[in-house]
Protein backbone atom coordinates (compact mmCIF):
# COMPACT_ATOMS: atom_id res chain seq x y z
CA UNK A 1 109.59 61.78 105.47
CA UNK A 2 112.57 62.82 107.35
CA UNK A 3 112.63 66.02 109.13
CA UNK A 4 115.65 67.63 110.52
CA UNK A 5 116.16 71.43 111.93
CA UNK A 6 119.13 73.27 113.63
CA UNK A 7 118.20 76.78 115.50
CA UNK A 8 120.27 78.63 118.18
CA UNK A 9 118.41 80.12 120.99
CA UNK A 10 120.18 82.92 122.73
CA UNK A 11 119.78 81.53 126.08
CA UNK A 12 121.80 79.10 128.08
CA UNK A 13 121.45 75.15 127.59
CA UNK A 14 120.02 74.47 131.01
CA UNK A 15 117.56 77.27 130.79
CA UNK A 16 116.37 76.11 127.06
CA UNK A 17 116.78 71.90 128.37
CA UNK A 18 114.30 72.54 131.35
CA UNK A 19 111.92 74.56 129.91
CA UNK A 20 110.93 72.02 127.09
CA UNK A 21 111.33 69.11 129.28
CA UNK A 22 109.54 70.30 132.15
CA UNK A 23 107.42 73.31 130.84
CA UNK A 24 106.63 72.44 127.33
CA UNK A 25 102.74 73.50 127.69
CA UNK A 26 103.83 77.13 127.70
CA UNK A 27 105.64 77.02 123.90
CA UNK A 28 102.13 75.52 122.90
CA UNK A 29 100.86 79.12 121.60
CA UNK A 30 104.40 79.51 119.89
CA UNK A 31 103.73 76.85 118.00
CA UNK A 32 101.91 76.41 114.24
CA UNK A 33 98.42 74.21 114.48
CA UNK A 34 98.53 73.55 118.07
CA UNK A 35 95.84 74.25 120.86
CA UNK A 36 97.58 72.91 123.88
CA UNK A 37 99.84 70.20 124.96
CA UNK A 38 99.15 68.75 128.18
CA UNK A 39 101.19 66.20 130.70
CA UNK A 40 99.65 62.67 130.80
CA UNK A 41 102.24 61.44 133.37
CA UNK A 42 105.65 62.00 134.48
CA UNK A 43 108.37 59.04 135.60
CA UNK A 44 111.73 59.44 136.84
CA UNK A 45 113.57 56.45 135.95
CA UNK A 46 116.42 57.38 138.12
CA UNK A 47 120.08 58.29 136.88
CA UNK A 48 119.23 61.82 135.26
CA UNK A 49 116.12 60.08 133.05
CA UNK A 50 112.90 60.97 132.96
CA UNK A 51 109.82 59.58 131.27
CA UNK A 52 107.42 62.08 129.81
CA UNK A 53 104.21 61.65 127.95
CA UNK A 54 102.25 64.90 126.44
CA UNK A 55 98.86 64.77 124.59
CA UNK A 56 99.26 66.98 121.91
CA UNK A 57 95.80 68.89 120.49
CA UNK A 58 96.41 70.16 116.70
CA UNK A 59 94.13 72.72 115.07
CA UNK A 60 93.13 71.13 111.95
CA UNK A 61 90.76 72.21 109.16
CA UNK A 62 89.35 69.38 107.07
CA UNK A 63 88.17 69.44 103.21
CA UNK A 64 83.91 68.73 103.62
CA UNK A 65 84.85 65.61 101.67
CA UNK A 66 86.86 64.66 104.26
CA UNK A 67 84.54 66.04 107.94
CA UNK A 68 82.03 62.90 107.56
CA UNK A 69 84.62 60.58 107.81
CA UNK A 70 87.30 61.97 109.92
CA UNK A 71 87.33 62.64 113.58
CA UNK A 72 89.28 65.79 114.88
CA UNK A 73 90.85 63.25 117.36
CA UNK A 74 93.13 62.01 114.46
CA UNK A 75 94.81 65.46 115.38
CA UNK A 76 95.57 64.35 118.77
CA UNK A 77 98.45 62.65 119.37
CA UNK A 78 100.70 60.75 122.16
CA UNK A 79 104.13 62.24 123.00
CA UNK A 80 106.52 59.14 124.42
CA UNK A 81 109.45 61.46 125.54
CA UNK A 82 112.19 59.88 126.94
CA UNK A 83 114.69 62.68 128.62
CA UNK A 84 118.80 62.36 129.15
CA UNK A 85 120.27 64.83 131.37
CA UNK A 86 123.29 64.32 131.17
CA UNK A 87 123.51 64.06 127.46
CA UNK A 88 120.86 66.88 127.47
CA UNK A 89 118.69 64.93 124.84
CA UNK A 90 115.40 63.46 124.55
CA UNK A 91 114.29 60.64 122.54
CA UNK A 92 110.92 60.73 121.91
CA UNK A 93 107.86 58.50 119.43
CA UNK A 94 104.71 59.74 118.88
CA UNK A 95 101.64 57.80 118.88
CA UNK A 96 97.86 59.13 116.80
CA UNK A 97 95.03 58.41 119.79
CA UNK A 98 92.96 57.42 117.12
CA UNK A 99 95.00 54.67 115.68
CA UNK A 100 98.24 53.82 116.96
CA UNK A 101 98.64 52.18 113.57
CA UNK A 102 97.99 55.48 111.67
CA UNK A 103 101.67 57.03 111.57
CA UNK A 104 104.89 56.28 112.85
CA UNK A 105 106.98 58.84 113.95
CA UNK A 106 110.27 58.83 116.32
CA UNK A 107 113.24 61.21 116.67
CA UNK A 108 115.69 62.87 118.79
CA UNK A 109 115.86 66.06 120.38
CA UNK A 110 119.75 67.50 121.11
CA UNK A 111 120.99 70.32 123.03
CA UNK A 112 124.21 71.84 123.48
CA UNK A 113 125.77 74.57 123.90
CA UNK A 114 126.61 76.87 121.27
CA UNK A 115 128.38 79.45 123.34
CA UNK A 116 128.37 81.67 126.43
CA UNK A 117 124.48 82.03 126.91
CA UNK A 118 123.64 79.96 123.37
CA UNK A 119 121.79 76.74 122.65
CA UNK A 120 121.60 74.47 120.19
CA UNK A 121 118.58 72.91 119.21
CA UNK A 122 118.57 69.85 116.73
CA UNK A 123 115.47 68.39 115.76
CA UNK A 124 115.67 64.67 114.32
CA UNK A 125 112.50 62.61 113.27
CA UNK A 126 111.25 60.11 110.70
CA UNK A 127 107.39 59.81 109.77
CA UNK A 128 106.00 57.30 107.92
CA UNK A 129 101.95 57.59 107.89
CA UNK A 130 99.46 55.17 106.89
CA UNK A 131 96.59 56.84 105.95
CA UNK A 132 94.66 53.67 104.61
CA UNK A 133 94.53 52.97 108.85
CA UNK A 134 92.16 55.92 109.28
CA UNK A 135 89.18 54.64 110.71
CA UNK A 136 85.97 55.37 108.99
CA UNK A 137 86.92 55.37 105.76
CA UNK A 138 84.98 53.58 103.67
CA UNK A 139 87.08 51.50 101.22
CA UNK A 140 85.62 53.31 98.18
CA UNK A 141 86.98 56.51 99.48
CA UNK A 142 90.01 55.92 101.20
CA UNK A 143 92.12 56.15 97.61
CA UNK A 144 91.21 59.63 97.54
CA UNK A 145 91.16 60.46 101.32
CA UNK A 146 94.25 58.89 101.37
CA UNK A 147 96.72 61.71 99.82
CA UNK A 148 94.85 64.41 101.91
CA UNK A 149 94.94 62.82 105.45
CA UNK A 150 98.75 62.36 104.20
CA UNK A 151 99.31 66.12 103.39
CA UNK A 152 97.82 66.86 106.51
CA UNK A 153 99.05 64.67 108.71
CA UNK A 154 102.68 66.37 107.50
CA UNK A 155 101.41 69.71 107.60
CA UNK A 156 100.55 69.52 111.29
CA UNK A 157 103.64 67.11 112.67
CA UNK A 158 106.09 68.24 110.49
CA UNK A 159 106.37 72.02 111.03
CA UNK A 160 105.40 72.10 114.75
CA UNK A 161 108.42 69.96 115.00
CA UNK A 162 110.69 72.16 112.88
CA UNK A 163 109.29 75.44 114.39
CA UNK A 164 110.45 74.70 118.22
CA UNK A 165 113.50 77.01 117.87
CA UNK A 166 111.04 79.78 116.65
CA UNK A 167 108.97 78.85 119.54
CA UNK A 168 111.94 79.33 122.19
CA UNK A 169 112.65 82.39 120.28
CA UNK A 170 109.20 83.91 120.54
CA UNK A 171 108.06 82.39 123.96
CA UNK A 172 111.59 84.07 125.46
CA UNK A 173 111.25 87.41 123.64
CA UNK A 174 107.85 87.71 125.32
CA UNK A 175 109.30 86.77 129.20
């Protein structure tokens, strides 16, 4: 699955750039099925780059079928973000806690400016997932878990990475 999404955010680059690199936890309400995104540690690597990586929490509703088997940490995943300053970009892969296995998913974040006082946001990212990795799965089952940890796995990545421009919108409508 590839996932692209442009968005302009009436604010200036800068402004928009800094806030998601260095205060991403507050667009976590903005956002579809998340509960919070936290910072796991922080590098400068010197030259305008930074090392960043979030734990993401997803809210998540399972099928019964699917609650014996299936621990709400497969919900939770790893943000690797790797930021540019001067090219005001971030490269980024995420990683499931569960099972690093489970998905793969990298991308690229861009921002320029779109104008006096205007962003653009543009969203990159490729997903593969691997839902026959999910751990405690019987073998019996995992043929028909398999499509439904796939749909949601999508549902939850897929538009909470689409939806940041919303997010800016709504988190800088509010402040």
């Amino acid at each position: 699955m590839e996932l692209e999404s442009k968005k302009v955010i009436d604010r200036p680059l800068d402004e928009v750039y800094n806030l998601v690199k260095n205060e991403f936890s507050k667009l976590a309400p903005y956002l579809p099925n998340v509960n919070k995104v936290e910072v796991m540690s922080t590098e400068d690597l010197g030259e305008g780059r930074t090392k960043i990586i979030n734990h993401w929490y997803a809210k998540a509703e399972l099928p019964k079928m699917m609650q014996k088997f299936i621990k709400p940490e497969i919900f939770s995943w790893k943000d690797i973000a790797n930021w540019n300053d001067s090219d005001h970009l971030v490269e980024y892969e995420l990683e499931s806690f569960l099972a690093n296995d489970l998905f793969d998913a990298v991308g690229v974040n861009y921002f320029a400016s779109a104008g006096e006082g205007k962003t653009e946001l543009r969203i990159t990212c490729g997903i593969k997932i691997y839902p026959e990795k999910v751990p405690g799965v019987p073998r019996l089952l995992a043929g028909k878990v398999r499509p439904m940890v796939e749909g949601l796995i999508e549902k939850i990545i897929g538009p909470n990475l689409a939806s940041l421009g919303d997010a800016l919108d709504k988190y800088y409508s509010e402040h």
